[in-house]
Protein backbone atom coordinates (compact mmCIF):
# COMPACT_ATOMS: atom_id res chain seq x y z
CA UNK A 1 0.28 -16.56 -1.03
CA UNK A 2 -2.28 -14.26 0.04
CA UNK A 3 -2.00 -11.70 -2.59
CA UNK A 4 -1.95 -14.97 -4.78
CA UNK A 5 -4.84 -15.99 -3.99
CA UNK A 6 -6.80 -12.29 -4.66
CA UNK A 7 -5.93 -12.14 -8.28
CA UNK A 8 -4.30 -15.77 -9.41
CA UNK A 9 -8.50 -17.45 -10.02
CA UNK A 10 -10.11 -14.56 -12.26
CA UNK A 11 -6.45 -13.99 -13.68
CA UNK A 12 -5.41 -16.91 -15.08
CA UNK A 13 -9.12 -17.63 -16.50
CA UNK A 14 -9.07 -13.95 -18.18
CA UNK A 15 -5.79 -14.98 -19.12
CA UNK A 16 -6.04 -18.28 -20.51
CA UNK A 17 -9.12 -16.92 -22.59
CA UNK A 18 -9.10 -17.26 -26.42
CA UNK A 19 -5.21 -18.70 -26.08
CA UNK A 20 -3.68 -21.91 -26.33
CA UNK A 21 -2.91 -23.48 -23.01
CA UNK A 22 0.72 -24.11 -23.95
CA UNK A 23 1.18 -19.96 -24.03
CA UNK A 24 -1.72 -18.78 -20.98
CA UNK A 25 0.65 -17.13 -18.33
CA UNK A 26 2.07 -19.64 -15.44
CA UNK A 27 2.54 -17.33 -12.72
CA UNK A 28 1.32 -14.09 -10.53
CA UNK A 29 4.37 -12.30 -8.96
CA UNK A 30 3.59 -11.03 -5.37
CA UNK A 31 5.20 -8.16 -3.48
CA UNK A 32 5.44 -8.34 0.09
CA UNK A 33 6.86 -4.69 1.09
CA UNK A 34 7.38 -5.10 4.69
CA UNK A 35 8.66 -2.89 7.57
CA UNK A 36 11.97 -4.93 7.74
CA UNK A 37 12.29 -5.88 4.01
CA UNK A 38 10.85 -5.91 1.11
CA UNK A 39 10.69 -9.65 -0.99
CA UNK A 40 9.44 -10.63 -4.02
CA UNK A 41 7.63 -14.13 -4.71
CA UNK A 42 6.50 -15.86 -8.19
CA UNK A 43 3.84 -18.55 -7.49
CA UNK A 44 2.40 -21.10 -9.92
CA UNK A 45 -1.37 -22.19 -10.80
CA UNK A 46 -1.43 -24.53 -7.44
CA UNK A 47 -0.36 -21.59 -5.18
CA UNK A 48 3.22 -22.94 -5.08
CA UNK A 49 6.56 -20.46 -4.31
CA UNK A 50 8.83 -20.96 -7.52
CA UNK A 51 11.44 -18.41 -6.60
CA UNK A 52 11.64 -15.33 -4.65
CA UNK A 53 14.24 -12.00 -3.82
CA UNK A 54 14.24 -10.39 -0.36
CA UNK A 55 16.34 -7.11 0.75
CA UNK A 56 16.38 -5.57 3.83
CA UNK A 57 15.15 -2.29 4.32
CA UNK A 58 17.13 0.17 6.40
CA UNK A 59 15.62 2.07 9.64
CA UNK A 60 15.63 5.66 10.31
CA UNK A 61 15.18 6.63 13.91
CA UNK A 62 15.68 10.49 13.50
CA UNK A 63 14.58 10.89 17.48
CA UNK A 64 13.92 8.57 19.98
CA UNK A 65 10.20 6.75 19.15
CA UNK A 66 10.34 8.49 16.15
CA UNK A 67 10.64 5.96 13.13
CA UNK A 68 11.12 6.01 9.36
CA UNK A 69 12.01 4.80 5.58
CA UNK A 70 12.85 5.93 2.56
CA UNK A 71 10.34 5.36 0.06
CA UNK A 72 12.59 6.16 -2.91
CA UNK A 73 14.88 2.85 -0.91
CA UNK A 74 11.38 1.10 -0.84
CA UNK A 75 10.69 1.41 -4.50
CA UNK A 76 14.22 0.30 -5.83
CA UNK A 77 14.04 -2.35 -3.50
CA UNK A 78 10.65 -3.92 -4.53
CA UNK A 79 11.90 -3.73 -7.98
CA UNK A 80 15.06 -5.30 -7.90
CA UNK A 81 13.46 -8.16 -5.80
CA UNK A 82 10.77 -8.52 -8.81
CA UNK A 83 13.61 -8.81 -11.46
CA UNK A 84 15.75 -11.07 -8.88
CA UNK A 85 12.73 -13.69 -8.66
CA UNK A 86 11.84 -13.66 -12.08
CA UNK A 87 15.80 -14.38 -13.08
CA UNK A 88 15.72 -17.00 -10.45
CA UNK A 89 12.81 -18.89 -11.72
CA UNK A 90 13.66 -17.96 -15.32
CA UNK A 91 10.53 -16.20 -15.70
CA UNK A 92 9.78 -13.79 -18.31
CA UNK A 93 7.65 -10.62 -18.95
CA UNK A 94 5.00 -13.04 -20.38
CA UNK A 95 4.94 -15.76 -17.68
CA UNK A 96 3.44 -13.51 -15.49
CA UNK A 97 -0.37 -13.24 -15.26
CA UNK A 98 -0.38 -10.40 -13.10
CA UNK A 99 1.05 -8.49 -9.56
CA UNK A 100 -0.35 -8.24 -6.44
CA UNK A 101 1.14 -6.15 -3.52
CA UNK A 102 0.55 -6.54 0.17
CA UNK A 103 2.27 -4.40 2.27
CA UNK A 104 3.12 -2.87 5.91
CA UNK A 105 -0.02 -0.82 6.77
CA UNK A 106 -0.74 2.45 7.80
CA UNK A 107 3.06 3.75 6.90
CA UNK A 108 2.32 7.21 5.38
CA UNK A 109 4.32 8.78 2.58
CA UNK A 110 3.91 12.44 1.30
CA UNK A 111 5.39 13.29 -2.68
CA UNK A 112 4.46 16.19 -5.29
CA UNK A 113 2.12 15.86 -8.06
CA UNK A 114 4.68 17.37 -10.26
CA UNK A 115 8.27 15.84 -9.89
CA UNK A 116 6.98 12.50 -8.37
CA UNK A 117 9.41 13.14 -5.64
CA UNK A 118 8.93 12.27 -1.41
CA UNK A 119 8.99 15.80 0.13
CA UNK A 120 9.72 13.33 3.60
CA UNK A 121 10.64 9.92 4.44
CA UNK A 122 7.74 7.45 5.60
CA UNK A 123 6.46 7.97 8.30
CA UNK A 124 6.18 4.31 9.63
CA UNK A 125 3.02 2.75 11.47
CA UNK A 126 4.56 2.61 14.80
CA UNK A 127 6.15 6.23 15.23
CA UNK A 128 5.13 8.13 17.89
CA UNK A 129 5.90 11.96 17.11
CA UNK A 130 2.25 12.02 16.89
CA UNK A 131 1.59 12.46 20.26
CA UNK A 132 0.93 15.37 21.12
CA UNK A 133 -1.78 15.67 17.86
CA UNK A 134 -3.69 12.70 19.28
CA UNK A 135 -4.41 13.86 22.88
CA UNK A 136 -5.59 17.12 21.38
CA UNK A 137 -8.26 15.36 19.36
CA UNK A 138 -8.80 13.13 22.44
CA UNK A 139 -9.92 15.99 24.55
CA UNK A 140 -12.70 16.71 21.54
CA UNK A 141 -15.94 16.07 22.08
CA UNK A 142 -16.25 11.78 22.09
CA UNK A 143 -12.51 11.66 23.16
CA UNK A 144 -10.28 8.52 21.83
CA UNK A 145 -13.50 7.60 19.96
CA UNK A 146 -14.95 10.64 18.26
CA UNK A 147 -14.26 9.17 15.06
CA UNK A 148 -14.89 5.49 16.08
CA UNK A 149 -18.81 5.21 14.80
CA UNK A 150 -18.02 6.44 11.15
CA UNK A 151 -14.30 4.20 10.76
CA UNK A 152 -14.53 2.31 13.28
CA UNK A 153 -10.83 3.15 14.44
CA UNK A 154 -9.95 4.98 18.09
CA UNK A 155 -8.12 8.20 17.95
CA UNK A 156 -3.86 6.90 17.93
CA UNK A 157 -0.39 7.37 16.75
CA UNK A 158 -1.36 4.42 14.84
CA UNK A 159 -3.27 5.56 11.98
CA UNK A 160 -2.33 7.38 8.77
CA UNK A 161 -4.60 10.35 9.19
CA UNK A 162 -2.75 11.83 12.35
CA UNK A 163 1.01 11.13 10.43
CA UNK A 164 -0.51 13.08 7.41
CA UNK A 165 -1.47 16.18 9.87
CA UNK A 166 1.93 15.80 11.37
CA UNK A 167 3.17 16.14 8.02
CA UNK A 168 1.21 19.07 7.01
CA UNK A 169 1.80 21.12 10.42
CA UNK A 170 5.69 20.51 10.36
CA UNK A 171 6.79 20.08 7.14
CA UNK A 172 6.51 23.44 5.17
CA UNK A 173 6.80 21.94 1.85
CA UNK A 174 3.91 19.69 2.52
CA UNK A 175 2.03 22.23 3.60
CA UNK A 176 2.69 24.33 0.69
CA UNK A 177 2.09 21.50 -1.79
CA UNK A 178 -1.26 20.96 -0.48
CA UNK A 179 -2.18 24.32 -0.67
CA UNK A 180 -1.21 24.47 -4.62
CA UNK A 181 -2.87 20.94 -4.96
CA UNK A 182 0.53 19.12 -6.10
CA UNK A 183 0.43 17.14 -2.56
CA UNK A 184 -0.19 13.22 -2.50
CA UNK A 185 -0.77 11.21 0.05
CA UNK A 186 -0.58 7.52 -0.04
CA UNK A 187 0.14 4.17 1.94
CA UNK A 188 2.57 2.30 0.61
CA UNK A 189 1.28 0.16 -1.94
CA UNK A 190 -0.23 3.92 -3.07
CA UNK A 191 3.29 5.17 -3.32
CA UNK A 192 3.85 1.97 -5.18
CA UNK A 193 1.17 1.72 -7.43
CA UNK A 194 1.86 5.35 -8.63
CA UNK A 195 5.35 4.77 -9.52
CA UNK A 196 5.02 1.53 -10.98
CA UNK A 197 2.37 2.67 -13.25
CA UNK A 198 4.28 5.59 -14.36
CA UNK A 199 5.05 8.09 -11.61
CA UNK A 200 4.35 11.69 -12.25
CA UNK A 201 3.83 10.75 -16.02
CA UNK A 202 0.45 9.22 -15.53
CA UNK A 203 0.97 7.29 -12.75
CA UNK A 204 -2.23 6.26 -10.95
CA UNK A 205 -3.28 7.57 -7.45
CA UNK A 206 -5.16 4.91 -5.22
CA UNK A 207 -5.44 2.79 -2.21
CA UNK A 208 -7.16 -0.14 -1.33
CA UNK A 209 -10.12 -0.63 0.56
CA UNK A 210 -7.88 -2.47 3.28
CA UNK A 211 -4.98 -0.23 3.62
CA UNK A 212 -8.16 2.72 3.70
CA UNK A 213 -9.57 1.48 6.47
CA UNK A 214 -7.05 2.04 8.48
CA UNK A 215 -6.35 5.74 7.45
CA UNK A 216 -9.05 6.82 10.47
CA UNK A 217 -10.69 8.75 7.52
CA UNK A 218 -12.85 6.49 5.82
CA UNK A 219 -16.50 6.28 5.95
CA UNK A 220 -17.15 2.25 6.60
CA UNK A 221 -20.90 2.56 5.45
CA UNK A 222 -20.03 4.67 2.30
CA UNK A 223 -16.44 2.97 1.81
CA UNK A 224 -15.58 6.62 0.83
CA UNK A 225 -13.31 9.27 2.46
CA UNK A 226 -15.61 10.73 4.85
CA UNK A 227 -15.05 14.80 4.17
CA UNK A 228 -16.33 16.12 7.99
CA UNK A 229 -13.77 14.03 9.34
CA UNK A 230 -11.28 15.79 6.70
CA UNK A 231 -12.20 18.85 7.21
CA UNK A 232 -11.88 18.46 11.43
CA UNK A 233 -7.84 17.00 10.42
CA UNK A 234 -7.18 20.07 7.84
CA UNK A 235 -6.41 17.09 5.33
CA UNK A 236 -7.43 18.10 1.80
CA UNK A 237 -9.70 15.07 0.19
CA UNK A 238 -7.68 16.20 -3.09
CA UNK A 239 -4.38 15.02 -1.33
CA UNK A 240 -6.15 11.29 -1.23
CA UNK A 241 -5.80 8.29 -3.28
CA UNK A 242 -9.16 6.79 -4.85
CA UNK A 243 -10.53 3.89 -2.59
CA UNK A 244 -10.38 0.57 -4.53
CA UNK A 245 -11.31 -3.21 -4.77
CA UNK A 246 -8.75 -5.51 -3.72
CA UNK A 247 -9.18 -7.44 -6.74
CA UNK A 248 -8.98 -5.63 -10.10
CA UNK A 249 -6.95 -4.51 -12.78
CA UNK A 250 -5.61 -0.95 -11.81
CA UNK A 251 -2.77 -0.66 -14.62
CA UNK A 252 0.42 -1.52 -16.18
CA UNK A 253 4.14 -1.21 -15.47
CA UNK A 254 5.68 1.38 -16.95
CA UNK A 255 9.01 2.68 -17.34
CA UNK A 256 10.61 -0.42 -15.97
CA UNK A 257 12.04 -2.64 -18.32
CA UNK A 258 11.26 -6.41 -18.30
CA UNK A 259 8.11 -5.27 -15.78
CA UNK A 260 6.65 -3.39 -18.56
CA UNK A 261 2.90 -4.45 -19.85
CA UNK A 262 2.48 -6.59 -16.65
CA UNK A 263 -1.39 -5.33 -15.02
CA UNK A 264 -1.29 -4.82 -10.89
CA UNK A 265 -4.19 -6.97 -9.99
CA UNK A 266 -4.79 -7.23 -6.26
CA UNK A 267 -3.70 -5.24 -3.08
CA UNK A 268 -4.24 -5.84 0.37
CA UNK A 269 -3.21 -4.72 3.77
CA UNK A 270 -0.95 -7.51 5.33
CA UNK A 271 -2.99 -8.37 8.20
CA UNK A 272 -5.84 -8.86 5.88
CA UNK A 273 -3.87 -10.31 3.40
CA UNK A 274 -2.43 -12.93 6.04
CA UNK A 275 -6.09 -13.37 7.10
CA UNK A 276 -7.12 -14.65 4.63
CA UNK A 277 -4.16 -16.62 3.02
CA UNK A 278 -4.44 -18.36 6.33
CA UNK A 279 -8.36 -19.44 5.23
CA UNK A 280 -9.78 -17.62 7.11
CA UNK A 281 -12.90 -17.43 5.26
CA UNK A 282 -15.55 -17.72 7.77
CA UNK A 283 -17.06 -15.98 10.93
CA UNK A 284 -15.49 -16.62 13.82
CA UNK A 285 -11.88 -18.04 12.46
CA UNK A 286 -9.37 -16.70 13.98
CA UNK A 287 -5.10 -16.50 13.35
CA UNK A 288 -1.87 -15.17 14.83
CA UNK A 289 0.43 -13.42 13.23
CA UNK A 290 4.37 -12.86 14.37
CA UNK A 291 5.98 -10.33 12.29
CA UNK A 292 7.83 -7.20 11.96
């Protein structure tokens, strides 16, 4: 309902534009790509579930408190639970307005430029092989909070930036890839995004501003990658996906049948995203979430 409610308004209107009411587009289909599963829900004009598709997602724990997916597993996954809830609520290509993702933050995938392909699985939010990386930046000048005044985030295992320097220390082939520029590095509504809109045949490289902020690289005054705090990781600003709106059209499916022609329209990080499906519009709400 969140992601609904960050593209369904402006949608439908731009939608319903110039077109008899009997043929404007009745629903937004939301993915919800989780760190347990990934689901799939079609909403109407009143913010009402018509149908949905979940699948579990399987865990990788490779070492002890080390933890990962497979974001080929992810992809499949949100797509079959996209065609599964449009069968189910007999939806077609042209019933749906628009998609919006929301999605388990701070997960970090690495994949070539070239062949679209993961060089590693995910790397989820709560691993800990990171360590080690983080109390050698703690010991920095400003400690845990060096980077704190420009993105407002401590120095942890938690954040995307220190996964994507784990990647690029211990992983040759990321390494490598970075070095010839073919390296991309993306959240996972990036790695989404990209494939859905065509992969390594055009496929479009961003993030949003939600899932960004919690990369501990962006800049929250210029809501741009901040490049001294780049440069002190070793992580290539090339590697990174454009920062974004959470409301706008980025692109179209492509290359996946019924999907095809439908425009991604909103993305947001799920705590955000359940912020504000919750109403939370105003300072000093407040909400609990239980997930995961």
């Amino acid at each position: 309902l969140s992601v609904y409610l960050t593209t369904s308004g402006r949608a439908f209107e731009r939608a319903a534009a110039g077109q008899p009411r009997a043929m404007a587009p009745s629903y937004v289909l939301s993915i919800d790509q989780g760190t347990t599963s990934s689901r799939a829900l079609l909403f109407d004009k009143e913010g009402q579930p018509v149908a949905r598709e979940q699948i579990d997602l399987q865990q990788h724990y490779p070492q002890p408190g080390w933890a990962e997916h497979d974001p080929t597993e992810i992809l499949d996954a949100v797509v079959k639970c996209c065609l599964g809830a449009m069968a189910k609520g007999k939806a077609t290509t042209a019933d749906i307005v628009a998609i919006g993702i929301t999605n388990q933050r701070e997960t970090t995938v690495a994949w070539d430029r070239e062949t679209g392909e993961p060089f590693h699985k995910a790397i989820v939010w709560l691993d800990l092989r990171t360590s080690e990386t983080v109390a050698k930046l703690c010991k920095g000048a400003g400690g845990k909070d060096r980077f704190r005044k420009q993105t407002g985030l401590p120095v942890s295992t938690y954040f995307s930036a220190v996964k994507m320097k784990w990647l690029l220390d211990n992983v040759p082939e990321v390494g490598k890839a970075a070095e010839d520029g073919r390296c991309m590095f993306g959240t996972v509504e990036s790695w989404l995004i990209y494939n859905l809109t065509g992969g390594k045949d055009g496929g479009i490289h961003i993030t949003d501003v939600s899932n960004a902020s919690r990369y501990m690289l962006m800049n929250l005054k210029t809501l741009e990658w901040d490049e001294a705090i780049c440069k002190t990781l070793g992580i290539p600003v090339k590697c990174l996906p454009k920062i974004v709106s959470n409301s706008e059209v980025y692109g179209k499916v492509k290359g996946f049948g019924i999907l095809d022609g439908i425009s991604i329209a909103g993305a947001l990080g799920d705590q955000h995203a359940a912020l504000l499906g919750q109403g939370c519009l105003e300072v000093g709400s407040s909400k609990n979430t239980y997930g995961t």
